[in-house]
N, C-alpha and C. Protein backbone atom coordinates (compact mmCIF):
# COMPACT_ATOMS: atom_id res chain seq x y z
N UNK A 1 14.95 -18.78 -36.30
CA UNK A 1 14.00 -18.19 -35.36
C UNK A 1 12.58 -18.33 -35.93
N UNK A 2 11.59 -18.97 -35.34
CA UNK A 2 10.35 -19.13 -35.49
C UNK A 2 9.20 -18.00 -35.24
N UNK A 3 8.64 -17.42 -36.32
CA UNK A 3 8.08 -16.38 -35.89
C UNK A 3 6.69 -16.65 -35.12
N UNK A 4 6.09 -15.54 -34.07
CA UNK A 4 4.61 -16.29 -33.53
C UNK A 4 3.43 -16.54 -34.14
N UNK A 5 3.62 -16.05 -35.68
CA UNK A 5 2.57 -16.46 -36.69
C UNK A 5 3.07 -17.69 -37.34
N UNK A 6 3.95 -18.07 -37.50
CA UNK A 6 4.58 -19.36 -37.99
C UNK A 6 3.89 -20.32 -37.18
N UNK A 7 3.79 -20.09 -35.63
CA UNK A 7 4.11 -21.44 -34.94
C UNK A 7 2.16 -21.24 -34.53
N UNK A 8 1.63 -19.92 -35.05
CA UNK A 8 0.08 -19.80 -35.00
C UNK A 8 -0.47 -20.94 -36.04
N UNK A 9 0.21 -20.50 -37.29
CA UNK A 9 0.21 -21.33 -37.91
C UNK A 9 0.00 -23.22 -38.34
N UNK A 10 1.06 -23.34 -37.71
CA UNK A 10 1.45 -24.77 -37.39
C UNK A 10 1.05 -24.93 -36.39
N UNK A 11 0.28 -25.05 -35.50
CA UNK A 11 -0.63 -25.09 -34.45
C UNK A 11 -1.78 -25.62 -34.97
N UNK A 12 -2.48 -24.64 -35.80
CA UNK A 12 -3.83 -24.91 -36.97
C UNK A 12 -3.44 -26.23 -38.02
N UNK A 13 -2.30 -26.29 -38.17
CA UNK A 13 -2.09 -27.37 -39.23
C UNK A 13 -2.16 -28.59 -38.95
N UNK A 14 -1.45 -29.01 -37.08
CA UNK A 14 -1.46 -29.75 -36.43
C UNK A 14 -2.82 -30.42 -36.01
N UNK A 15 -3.74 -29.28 -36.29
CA UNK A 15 -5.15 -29.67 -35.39
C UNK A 15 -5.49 -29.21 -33.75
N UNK A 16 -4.18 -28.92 -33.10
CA UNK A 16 -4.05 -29.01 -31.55
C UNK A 16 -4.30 -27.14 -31.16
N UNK A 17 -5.16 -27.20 -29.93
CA UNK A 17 -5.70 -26.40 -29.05
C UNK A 17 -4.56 -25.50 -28.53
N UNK A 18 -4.73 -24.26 -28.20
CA UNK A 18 -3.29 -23.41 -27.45
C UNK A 18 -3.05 -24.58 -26.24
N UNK A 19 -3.59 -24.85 -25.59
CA UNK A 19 -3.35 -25.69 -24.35
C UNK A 19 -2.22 -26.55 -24.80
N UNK A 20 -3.56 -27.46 -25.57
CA UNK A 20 -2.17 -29.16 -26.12
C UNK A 20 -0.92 -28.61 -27.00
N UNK A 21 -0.70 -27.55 -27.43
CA UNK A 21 0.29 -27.32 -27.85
C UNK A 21 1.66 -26.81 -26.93
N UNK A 22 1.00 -25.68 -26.17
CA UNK A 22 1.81 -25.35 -25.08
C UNK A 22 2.24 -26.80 -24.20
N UNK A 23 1.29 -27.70 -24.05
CA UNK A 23 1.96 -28.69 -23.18
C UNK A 23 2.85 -29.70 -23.82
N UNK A 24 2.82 -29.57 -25.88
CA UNK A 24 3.52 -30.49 -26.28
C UNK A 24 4.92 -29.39 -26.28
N UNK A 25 5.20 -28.42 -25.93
CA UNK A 25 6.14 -27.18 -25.73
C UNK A 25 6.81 -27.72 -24.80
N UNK A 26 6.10 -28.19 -23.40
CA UNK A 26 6.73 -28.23 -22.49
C UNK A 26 6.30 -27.48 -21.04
N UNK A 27 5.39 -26.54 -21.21
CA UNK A 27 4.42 -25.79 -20.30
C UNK A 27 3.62 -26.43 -19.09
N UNK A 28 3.52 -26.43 -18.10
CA UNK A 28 2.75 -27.28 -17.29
C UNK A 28 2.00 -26.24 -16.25
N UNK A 29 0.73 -27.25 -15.64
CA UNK A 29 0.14 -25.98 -15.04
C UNK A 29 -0.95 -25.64 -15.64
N UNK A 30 -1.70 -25.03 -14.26
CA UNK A 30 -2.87 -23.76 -14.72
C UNK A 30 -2.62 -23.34 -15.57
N UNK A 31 -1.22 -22.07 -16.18
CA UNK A 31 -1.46 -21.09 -17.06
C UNK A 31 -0.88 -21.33 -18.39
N UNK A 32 -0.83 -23.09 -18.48
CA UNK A 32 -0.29 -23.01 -20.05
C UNK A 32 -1.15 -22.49 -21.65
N UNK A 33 -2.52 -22.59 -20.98
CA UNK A 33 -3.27 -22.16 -22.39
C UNK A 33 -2.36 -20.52 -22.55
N UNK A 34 -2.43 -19.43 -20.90
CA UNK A 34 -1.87 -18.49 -21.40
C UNK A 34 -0.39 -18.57 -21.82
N UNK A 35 0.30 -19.29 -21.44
CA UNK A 35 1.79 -19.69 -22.07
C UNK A 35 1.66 -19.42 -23.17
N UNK A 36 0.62 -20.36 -23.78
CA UNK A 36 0.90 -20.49 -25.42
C UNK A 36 0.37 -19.49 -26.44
N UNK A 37 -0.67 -19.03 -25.70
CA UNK A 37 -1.04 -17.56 -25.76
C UNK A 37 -0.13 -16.52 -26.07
N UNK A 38 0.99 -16.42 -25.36
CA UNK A 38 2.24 -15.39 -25.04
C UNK A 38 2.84 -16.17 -26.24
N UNK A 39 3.27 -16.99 -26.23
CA UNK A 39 3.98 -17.11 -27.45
C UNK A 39 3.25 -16.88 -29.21
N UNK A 40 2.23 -17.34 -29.47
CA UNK A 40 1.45 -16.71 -30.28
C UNK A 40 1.62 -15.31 -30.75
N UNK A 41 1.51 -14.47 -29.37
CA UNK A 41 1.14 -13.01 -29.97
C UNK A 41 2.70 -12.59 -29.74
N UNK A 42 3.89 -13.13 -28.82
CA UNK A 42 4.99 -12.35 -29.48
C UNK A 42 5.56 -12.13 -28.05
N UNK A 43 4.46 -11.83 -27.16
CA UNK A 43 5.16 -11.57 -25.42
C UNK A 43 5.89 -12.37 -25.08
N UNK A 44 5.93 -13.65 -25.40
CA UNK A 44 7.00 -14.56 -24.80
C UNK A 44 8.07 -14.97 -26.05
N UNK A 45 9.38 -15.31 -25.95
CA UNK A 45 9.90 -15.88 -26.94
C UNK A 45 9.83 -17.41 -27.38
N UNK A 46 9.91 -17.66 -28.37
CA UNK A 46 9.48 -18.91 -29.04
C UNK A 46 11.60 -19.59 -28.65
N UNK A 47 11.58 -20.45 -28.21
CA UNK A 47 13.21 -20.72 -27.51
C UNK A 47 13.68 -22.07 -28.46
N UNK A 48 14.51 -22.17 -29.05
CA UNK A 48 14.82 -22.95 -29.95
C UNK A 48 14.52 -24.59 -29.68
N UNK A 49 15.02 -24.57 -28.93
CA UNK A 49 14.04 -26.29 -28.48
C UNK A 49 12.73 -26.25 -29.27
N UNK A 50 12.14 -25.52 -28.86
CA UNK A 50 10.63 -25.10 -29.08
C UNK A 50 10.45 -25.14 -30.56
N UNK A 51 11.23 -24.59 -30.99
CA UNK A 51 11.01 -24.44 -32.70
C UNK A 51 11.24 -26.04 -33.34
N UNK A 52 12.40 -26.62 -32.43
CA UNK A 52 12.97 -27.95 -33.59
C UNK A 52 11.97 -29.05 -32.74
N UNK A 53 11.01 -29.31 -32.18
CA UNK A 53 10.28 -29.62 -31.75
C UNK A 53 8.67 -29.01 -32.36
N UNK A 54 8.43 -28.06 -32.78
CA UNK A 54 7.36 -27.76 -33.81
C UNK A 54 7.34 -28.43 -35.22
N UNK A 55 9.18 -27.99 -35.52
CA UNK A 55 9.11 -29.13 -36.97
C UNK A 55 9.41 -30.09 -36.71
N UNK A 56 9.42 -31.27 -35.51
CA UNK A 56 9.55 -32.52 -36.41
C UNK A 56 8.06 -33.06 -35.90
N UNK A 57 7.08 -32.05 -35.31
CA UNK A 57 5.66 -32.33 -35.00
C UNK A 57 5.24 -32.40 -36.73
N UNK A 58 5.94 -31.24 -37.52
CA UNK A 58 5.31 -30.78 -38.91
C UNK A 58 5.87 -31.88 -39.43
N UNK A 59 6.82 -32.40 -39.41
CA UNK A 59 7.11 -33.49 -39.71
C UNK A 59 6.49 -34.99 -40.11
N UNK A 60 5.66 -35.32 -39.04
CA UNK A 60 5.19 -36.28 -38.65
C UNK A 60 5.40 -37.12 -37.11
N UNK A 61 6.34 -36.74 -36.86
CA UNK A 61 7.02 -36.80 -35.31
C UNK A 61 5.39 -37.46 -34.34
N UNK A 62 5.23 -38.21 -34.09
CA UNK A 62 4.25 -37.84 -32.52
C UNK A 62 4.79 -38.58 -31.58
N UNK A 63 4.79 -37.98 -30.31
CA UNK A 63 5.03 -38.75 -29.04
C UNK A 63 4.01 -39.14 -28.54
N UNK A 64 4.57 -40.39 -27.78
CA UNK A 64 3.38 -40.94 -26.82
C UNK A 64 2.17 -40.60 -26.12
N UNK A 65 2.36 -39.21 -25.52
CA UNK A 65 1.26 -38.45 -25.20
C UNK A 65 0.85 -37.38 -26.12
N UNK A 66 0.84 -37.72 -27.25
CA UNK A 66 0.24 -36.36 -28.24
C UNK A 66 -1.89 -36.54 -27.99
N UNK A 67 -1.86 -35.40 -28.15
CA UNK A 67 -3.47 -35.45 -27.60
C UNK A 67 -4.03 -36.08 -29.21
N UNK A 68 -5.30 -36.73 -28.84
CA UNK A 68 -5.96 -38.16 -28.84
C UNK A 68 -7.19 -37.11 -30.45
């Protein structure tokens, strides 16, 4: 389980914005900056996809659309 300071964390490490992160999550839409927002502070749960997809970003992992 990924805590929301972990993935605050690795967010900052990545370089990427609440937005581009929430959308490398999977979030779409107007309200993904707040998506990623909610997950940050704890209101939303961080869902395991989500986590093994943070580490293989920490990894080195990038997909095709990783922001520029």
């Amino acid at each position: 389980m990924m805590k929301p300071t972990e993935l605050r964390a690795a967010r900052h490490k990545l370089g990427l914005t609440l937005e581009s992160m929430a959308t490398l999550l999977g979030y779409e839409g107007r309200h993904r900056r707040q998506m990623g927002c909610d997950l940050e502070s704890g209101r939303r749960p961080i869902r395991e996809p989500q986590r093994r997809l943070v580490e293989a970003y920490l990894s080195g992992f990038r997909p095709p659309d990783w922001p520029g």
